[in-house]
Protein backbone atom coordinates (compact mmCIF):
# COMPACT_ATOMS: atom_id res chain seq x y z
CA UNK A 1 0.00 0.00 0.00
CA UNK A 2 1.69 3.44 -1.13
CA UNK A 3 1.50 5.97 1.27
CA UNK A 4 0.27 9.19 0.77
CA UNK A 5 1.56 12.41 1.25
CA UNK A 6 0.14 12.98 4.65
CA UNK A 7 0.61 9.72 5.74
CA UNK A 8 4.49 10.11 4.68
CA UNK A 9 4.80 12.69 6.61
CA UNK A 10 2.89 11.79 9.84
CA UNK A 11 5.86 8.67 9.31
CA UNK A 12 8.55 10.90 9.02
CA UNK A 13 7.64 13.33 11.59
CA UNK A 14 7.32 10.40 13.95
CA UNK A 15 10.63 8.81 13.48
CA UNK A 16 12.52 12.24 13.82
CA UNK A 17 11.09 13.69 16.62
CA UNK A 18 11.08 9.72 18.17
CA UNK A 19 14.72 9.96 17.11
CA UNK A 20 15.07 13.67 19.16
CA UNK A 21 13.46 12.29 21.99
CA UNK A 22 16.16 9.80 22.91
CA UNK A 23 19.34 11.80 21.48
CA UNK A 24 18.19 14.93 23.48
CA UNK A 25 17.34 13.08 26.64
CA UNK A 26 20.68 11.23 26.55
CA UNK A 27 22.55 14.56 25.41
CA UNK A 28 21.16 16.57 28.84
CA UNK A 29 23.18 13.65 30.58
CA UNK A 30 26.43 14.30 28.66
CA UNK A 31 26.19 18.33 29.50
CA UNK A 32 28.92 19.48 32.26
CA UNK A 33 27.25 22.58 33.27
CA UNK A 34 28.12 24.77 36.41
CA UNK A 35 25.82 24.21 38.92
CA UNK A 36 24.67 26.74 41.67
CA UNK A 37 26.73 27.94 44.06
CA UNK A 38 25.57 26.26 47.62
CA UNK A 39 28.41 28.03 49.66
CA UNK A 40 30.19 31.19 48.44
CA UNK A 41 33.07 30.52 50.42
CA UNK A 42 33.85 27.50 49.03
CA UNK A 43 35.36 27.97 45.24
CA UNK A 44 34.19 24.38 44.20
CA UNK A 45 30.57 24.84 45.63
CA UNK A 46 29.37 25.67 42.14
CA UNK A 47 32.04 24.08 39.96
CA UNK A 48 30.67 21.91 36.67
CA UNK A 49 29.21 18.62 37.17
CA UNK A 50 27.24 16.93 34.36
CA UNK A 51 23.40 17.57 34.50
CA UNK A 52 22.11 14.47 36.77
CA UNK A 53 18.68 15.22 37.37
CA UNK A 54 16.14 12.12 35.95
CA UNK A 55 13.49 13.34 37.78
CA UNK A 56 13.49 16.94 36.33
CA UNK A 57 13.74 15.53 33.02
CA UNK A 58 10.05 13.83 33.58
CA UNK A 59 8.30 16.91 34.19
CA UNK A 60 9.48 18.37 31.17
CA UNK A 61 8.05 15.30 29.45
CA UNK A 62 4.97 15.94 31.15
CA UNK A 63 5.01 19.63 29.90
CA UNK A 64 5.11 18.52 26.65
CA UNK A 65 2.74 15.87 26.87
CA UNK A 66 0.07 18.46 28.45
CA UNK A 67 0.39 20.75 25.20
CA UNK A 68 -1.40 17.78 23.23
CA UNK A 69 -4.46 19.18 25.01
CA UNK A 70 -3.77 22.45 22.80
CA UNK A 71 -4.54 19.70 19.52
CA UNK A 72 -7.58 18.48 21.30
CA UNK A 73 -9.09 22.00 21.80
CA UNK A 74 -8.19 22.98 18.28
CA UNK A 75 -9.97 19.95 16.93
CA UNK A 76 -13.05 20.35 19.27
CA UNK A 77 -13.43 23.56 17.49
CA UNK A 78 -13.02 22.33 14.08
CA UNK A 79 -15.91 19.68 15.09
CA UNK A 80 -18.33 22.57 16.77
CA UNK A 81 -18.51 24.60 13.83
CA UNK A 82 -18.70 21.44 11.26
CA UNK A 83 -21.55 20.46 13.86
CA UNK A 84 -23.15 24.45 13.46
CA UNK A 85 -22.50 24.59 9.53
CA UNK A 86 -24.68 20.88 9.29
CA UNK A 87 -27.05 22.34 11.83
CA UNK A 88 -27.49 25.80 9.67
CA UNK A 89 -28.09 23.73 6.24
CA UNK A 90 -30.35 20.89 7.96
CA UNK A 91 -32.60 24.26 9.29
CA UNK A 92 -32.45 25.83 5.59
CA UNK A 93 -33.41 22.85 3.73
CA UNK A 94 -36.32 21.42 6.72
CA UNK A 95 -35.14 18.01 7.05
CA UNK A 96 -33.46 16.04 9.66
CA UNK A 97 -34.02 16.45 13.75
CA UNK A 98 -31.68 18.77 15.84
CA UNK A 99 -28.84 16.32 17.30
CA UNK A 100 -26.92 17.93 19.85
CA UNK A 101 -24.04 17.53 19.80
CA UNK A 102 -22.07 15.86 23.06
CA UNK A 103 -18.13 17.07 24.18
CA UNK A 104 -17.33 15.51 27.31
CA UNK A 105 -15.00 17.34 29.84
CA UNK A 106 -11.66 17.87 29.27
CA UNK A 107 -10.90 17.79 32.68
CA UNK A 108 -11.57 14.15 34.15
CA UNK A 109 -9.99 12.64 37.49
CA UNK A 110 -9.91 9.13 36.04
CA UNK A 111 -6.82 9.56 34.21
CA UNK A 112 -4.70 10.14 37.74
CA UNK A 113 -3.98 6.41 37.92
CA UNK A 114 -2.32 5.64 34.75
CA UNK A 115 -0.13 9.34 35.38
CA UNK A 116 0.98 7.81 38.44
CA UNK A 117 2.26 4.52 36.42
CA UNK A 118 3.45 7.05 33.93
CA UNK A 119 5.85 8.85 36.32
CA UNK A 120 7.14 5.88 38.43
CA UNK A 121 8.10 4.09 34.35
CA UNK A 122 9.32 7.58 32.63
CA UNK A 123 11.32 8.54 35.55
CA UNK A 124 12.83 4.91 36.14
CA UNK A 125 14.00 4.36 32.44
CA UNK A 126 14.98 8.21 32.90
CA UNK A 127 17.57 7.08 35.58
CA UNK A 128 18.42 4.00 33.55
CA UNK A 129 19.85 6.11 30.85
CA UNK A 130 22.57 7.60 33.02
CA UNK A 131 24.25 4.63 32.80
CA UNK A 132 23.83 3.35 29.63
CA UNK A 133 24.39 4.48 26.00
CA UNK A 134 21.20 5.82 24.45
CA UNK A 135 21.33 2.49 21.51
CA UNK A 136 20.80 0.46 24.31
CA UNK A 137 18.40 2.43 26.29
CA UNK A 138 16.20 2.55 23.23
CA UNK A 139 16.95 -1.33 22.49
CA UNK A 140 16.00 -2.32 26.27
CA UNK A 141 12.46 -0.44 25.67
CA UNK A 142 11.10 -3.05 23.58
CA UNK A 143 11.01 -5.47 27.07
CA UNK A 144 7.92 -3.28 26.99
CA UNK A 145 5.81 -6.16 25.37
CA UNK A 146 7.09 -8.90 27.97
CA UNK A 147 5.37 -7.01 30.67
CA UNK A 148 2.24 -6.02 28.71
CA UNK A 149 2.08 -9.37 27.47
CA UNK A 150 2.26 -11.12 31.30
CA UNK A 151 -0.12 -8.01 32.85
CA UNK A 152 -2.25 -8.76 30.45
CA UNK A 153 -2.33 -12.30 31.22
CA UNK A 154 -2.46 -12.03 35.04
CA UNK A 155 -4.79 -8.67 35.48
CA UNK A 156 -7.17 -8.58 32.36
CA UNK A 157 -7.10 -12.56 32.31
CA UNK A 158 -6.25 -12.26 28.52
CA UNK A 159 -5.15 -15.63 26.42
CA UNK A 160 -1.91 -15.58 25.35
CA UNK A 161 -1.56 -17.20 22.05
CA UNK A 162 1.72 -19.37 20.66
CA UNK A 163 2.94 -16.11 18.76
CA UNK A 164 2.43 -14.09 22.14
CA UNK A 165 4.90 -16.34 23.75
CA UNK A 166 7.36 -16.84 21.05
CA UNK A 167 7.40 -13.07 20.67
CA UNK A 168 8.30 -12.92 24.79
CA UNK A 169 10.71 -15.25 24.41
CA UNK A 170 12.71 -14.03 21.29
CA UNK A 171 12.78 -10.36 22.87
CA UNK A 172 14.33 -12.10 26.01
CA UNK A 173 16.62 -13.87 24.09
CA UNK A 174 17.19 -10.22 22.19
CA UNK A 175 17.30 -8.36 25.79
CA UNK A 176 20.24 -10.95 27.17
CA UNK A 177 22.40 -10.07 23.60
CA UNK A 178 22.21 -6.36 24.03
CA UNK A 179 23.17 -6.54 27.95
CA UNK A 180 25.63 -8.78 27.49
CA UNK A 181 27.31 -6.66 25.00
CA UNK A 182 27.08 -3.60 27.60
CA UNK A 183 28.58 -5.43 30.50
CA UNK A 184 31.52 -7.37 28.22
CA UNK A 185 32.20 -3.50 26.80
CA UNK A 186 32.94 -2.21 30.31
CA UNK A 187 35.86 -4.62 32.01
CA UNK A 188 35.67 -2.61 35.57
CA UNK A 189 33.59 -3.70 38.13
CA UNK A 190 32.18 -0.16 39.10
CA UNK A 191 31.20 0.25 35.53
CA UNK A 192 29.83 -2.99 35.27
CA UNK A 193 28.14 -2.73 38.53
CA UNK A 194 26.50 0.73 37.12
CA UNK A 195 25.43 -0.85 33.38
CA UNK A 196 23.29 -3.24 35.68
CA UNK A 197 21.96 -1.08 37.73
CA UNK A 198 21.16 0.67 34.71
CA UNK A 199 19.26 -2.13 33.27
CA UNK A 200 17.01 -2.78 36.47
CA UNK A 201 16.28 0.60 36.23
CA UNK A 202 14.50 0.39 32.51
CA UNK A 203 13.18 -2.85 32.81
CA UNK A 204 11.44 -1.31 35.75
CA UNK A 205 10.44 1.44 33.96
CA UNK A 206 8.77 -0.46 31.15
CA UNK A 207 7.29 -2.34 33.68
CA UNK A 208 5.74 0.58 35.38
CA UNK A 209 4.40 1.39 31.43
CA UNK A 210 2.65 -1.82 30.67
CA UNK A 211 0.82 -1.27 34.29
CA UNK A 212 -0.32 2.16 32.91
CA UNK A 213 -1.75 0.02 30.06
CA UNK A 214 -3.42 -2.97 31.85
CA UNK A 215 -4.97 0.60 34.49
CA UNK A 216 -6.12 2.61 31.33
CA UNK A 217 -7.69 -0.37 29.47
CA UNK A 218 -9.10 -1.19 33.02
CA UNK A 219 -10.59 2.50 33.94
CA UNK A 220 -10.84 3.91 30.22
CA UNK A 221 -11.92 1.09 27.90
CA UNK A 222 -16.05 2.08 28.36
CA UNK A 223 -15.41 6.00 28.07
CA UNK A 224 -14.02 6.17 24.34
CA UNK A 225 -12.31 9.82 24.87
CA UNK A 226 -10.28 10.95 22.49
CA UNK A 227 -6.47 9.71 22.55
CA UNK A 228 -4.96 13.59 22.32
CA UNK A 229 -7.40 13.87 25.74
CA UNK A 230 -5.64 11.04 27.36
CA UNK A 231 -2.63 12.15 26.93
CA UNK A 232 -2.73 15.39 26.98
CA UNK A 233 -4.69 15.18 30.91
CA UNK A 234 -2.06 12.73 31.82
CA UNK A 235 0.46 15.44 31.13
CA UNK A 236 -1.12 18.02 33.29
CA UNK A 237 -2.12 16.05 36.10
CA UNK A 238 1.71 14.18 35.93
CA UNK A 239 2.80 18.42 35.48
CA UNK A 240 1.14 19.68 38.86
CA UNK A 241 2.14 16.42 40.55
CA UNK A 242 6.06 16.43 39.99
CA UNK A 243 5.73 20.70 40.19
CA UNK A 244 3.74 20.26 43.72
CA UNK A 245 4.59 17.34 45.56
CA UNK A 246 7.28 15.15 43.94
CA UNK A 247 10.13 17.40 43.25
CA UNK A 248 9.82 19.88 46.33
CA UNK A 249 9.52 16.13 48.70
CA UNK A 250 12.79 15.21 46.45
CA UNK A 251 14.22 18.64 47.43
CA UNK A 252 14.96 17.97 51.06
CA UNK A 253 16.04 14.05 50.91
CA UNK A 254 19.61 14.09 51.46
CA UNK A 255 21.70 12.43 49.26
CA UNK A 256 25.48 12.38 49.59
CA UNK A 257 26.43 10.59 46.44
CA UNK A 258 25.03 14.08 44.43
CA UNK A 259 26.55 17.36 43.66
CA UNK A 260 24.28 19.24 45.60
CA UNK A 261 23.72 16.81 48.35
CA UNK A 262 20.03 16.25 47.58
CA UNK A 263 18.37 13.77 45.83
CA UNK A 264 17.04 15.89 43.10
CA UNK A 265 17.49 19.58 43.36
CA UNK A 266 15.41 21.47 40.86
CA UNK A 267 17.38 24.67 41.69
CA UNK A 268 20.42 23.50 40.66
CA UNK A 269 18.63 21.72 37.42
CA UNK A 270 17.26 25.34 36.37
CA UNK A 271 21.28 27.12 37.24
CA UNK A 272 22.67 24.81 34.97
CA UNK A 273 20.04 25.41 32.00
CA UNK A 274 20.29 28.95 32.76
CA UNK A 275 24.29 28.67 32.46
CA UNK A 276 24.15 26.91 29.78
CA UNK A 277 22.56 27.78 25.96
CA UNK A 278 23.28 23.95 24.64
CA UNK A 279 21.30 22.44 27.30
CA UNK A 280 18.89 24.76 27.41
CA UNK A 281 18.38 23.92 23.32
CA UNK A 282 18.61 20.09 24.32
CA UNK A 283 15.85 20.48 26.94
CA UNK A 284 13.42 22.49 24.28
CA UNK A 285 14.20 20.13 21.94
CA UNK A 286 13.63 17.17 24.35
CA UNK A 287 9.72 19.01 25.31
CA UNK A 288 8.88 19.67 21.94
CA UNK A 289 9.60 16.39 20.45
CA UNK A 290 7.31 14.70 23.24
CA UNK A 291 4.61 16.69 22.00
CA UNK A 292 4.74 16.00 18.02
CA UNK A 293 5.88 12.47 18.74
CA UNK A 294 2.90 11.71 20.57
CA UNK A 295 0.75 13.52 18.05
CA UNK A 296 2.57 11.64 14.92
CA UNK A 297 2.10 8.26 16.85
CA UNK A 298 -1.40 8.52 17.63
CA UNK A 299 -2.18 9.95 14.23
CA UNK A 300 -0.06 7.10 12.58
CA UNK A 301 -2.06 4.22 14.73
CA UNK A 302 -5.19 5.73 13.12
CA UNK A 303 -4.47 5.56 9.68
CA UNK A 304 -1.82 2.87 9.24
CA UNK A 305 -1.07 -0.74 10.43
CA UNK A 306 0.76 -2.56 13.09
CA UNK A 307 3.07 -3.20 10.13
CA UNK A 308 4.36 0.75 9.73
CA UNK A 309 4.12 1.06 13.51
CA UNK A 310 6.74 -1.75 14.23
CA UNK A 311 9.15 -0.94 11.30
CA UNK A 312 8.86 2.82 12.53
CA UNK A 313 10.04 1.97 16.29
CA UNK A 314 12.76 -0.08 14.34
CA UNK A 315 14.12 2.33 12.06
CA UNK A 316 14.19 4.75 15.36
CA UNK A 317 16.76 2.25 17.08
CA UNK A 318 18.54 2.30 14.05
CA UNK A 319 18.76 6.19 13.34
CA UNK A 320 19.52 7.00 17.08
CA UNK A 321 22.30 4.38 17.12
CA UNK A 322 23.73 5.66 13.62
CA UNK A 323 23.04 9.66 15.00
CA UNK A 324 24.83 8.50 17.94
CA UNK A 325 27.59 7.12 16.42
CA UNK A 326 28.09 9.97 13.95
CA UNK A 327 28.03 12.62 16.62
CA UNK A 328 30.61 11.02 19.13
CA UNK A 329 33.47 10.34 16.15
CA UNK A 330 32.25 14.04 14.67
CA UNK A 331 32.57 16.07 17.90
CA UNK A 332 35.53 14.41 19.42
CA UNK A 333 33.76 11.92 22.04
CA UNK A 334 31.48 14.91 24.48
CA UNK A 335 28.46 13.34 23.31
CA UNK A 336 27.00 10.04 21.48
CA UNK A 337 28.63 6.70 21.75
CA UNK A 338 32.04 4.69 20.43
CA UNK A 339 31.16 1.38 17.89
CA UNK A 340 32.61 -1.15 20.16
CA UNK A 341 34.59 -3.21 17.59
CA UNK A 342 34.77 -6.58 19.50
CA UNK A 343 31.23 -6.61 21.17
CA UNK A 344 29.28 -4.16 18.55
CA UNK A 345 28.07 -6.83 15.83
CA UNK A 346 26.04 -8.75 19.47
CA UNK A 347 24.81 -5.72 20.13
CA UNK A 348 23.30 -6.13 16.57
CA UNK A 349 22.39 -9.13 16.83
CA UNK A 350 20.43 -8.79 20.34
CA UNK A 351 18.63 -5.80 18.50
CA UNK A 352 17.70 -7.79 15.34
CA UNK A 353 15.87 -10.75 18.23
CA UNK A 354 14.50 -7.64 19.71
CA UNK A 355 12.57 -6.63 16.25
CA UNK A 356 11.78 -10.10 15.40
CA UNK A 357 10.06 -10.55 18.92
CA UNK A 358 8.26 -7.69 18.61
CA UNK A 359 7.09 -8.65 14.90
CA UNK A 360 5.62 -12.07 16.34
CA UNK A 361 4.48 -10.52 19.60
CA UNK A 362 2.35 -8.84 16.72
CA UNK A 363 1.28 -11.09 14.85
CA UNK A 364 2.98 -10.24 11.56
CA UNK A 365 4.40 -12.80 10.01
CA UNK A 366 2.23 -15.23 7.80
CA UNK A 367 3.27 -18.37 8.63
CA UNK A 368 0.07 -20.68 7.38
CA UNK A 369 2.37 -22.04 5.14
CA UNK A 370 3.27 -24.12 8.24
CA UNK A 371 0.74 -27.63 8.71
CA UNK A 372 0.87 -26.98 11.92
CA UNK A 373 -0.29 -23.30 12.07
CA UNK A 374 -2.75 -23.31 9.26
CA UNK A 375 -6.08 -23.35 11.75
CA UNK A 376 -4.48 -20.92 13.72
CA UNK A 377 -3.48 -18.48 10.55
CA UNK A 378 -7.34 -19.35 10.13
CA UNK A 379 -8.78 -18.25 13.43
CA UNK A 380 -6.65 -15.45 13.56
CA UNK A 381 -7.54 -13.79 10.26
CA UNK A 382 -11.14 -14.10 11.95
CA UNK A 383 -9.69 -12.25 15.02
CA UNK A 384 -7.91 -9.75 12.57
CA UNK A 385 -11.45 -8.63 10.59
CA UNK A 386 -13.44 -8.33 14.01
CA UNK A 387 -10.57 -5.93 15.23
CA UNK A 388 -10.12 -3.82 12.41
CA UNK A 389 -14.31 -3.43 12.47
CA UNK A 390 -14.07 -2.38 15.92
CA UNK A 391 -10.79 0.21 15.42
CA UNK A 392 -13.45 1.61 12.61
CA UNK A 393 -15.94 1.73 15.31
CA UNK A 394 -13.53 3.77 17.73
CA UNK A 395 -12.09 6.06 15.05
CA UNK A 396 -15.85 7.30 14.19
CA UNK A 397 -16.46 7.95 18.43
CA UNK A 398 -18.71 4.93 19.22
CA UNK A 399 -19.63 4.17 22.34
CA UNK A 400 -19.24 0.38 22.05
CA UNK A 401 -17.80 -1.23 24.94
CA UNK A 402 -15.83 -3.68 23.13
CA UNK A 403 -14.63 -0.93 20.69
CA UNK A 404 -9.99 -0.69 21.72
CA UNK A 405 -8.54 0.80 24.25
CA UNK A 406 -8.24 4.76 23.33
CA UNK A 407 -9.46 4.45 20.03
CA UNK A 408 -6.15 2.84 18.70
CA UNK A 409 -5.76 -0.52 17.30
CA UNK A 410 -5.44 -3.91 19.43
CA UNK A 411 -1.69 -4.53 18.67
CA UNK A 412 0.55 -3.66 21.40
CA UNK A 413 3.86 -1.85 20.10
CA UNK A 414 6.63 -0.82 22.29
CA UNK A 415 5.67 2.48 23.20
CA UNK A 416 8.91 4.72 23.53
């Protein structure tokens, strides 16, 4: 199927501001940026120290996931005055009754949940990526569909079918490649020690992710509200959380192991940006890029396939990686990553088992030709029309209960 122009572009914009997301996120780290001065006395009170601060970097993700809402309003209006110009002819011409026409709140207290699983998973995978390279940050994501696949399974009671599990199992396989390659790169034992940690961090994170899905297909499934509503409500309420509770509690927990000797200072986050014009440009960068790639991703569920969807997320590995690897040999080694020449090609090899999982997790590969499979190629095509008549039903606002989850389709990609 050839895309079209719009389509090409909703693809495009998708995979670079995907591709932003992770270089900018990973280039904050990389910033040495003076920091405030805590004691004037002291010379090295305020002396550089790279910009360490995770849990800062989530409420600018949450910023930018809030000005989705700015989308929603602008297409609420669109649909008000399409709903007035009908109205106005149906009047002029006598025929028809007056339907009235129904916007439900934008502001809704049901979507505090999933924010909650949100922060704990963004924030998590945020501190993961201090200690790993951003390839393999954005690699270790796709664990995404192990977790949705056994929430789904133990929460929603869901069956798993044989290409559920052989999905899980390949992106294991995959996810033991690419962390093996990390730890064999690094030979000392703090830095092996860290790449671990580092690794617990994001498979926490994603786990904390596929919660959010199994709690918004739990609480959201009946109420069909527009995706660019979910997230854009998930971004304010996650906004006033981390501006009003999180990151002033964070404030006072004493942490020797930082610069500032707190756990996460927000003053010193803000000194450094406001030192510091390149991080400042990374951070806009980073908050902007949330909000089109959310906008490109939803827009791309609802007009393509699972197929464009996967081989997007793909080709994002692969230009972050490349991006990565041009920018470190370009700019002398301050930012992106070496191409480890002995341990590189399994880090390859872990991602290709990670994209192969994914693709069976999926369901996209036609194996009837198989004796074995051929009832199960049968039943699934069956599966495959009733889903794509109920993602028609959800695109076109139904209220059917068995319509998907946000108005998206019923595949599960790794959402990054």
């Amino acid at each position: 199927m050839a895309l079209s122009v719009y389509q090409f572009a909703l693809v495009a914009g998708m995979l670079i501001t995907g591709s932003i997301n992770t270089l900018s996120k990973k280039a904050q780290n990389d910033c040495r940026v003076k920091g405030i001065p805590y004691n004037r006395s002291n010379s090295t009170s305020g002396e550089e120290h790279e910009f360490d601060h995770p849990w800062f970097q989530t409420i600018i993700m949450f910023l930018g996931e809030s000005f989705c809402l700015i989308g929603l309003i602008v297409s609420r209006y669109r649909e008000r005055s399409r709903h007035r110009r009908n109205l106005y002819l149906s009047n002029i011409q006598g025929d028809g009754e007056r339907i009235e026409l129904k916007q439900p709140r934008i502001f809704q207290f049901v979507f505090l949940l999933p924010t909650l699983c949100d922060l704990i998973g963004t924030t998590l995978a945020g501190i993961g990526l201090l200690y790993v390279t951003a390839s393999v940050w954005q690699m270790l994501r796709g664990s995404l569909i192990i977790f949705t696949g056994i929430f789904s399974k133990v929460f929603l009671k869901r069956k798993l079918r044989w290409y559920h599990w052989t999905g899980m199992i390949v992106t294991v396989m995959g996810l033991l490649l690419v962390g093996s390659a990390s730890i064999f790169e690094d030979q000392t034992s703090n830095g092996v020690k860290e790449t671990i940690l580092g690794f617990v961090f994001i498979l926490a994170g994603q786990a904390s992710n596929a919660l959010q899905m199994v709690v918004e297909e739990t609480f959201l499934k009946n109420k069909n509200y527009p995706p660019l509503q979910v997230v854009g409500m998930e971004g304010t309420f996650g906004f006033i959380i981390m501006a009003f509770i999180v990151l002033p509690i964070l404030y006072f927990i004493p942490d020797e192991s930082q610069f500032s000797k707190r756990y996460e200072d927000t003053i010193d986050a803000l000194y450094q940006i406001a030192n510091s014009p390149k991080l400042l440009a990374f951070c806009l960068l980073y908050l902007f890029s949330i909000t089109f790639y959310n906008y490109c991703g939803l827009a791309v569920t609802k007009s393509l396939t699972a197929v464009h969807r996967t081989l997007i997320d793909a080709c994002r590995t692969i230009v972050v990686w490349v991006v990565d690897l041009i920018i470190f040999y370009a700019f002398g080694g301050s930012f992106g990553e070496a191409f480890n020449t002995t341990y590189g090609l399994l880090q390859i090899d872990g991602f290709m088992f990670l994209l192969i999982g994914t693709a069976l997790y999926n369901n996209l590969f036609d194996l009837s030709f198989l004796p074995c499979l051929r009832e199960q190629s049968s039943q699934r095509n069956a599966e495959n029309s009733q889903a794509v008549t109920q993602a028609e039903e959800a695109k076109h606002g139904t209220d059917d209960e068995r319509a998907p989850l946000l108005q998206q389709e019923v595949e599960i990609v790794p959402q990054y």
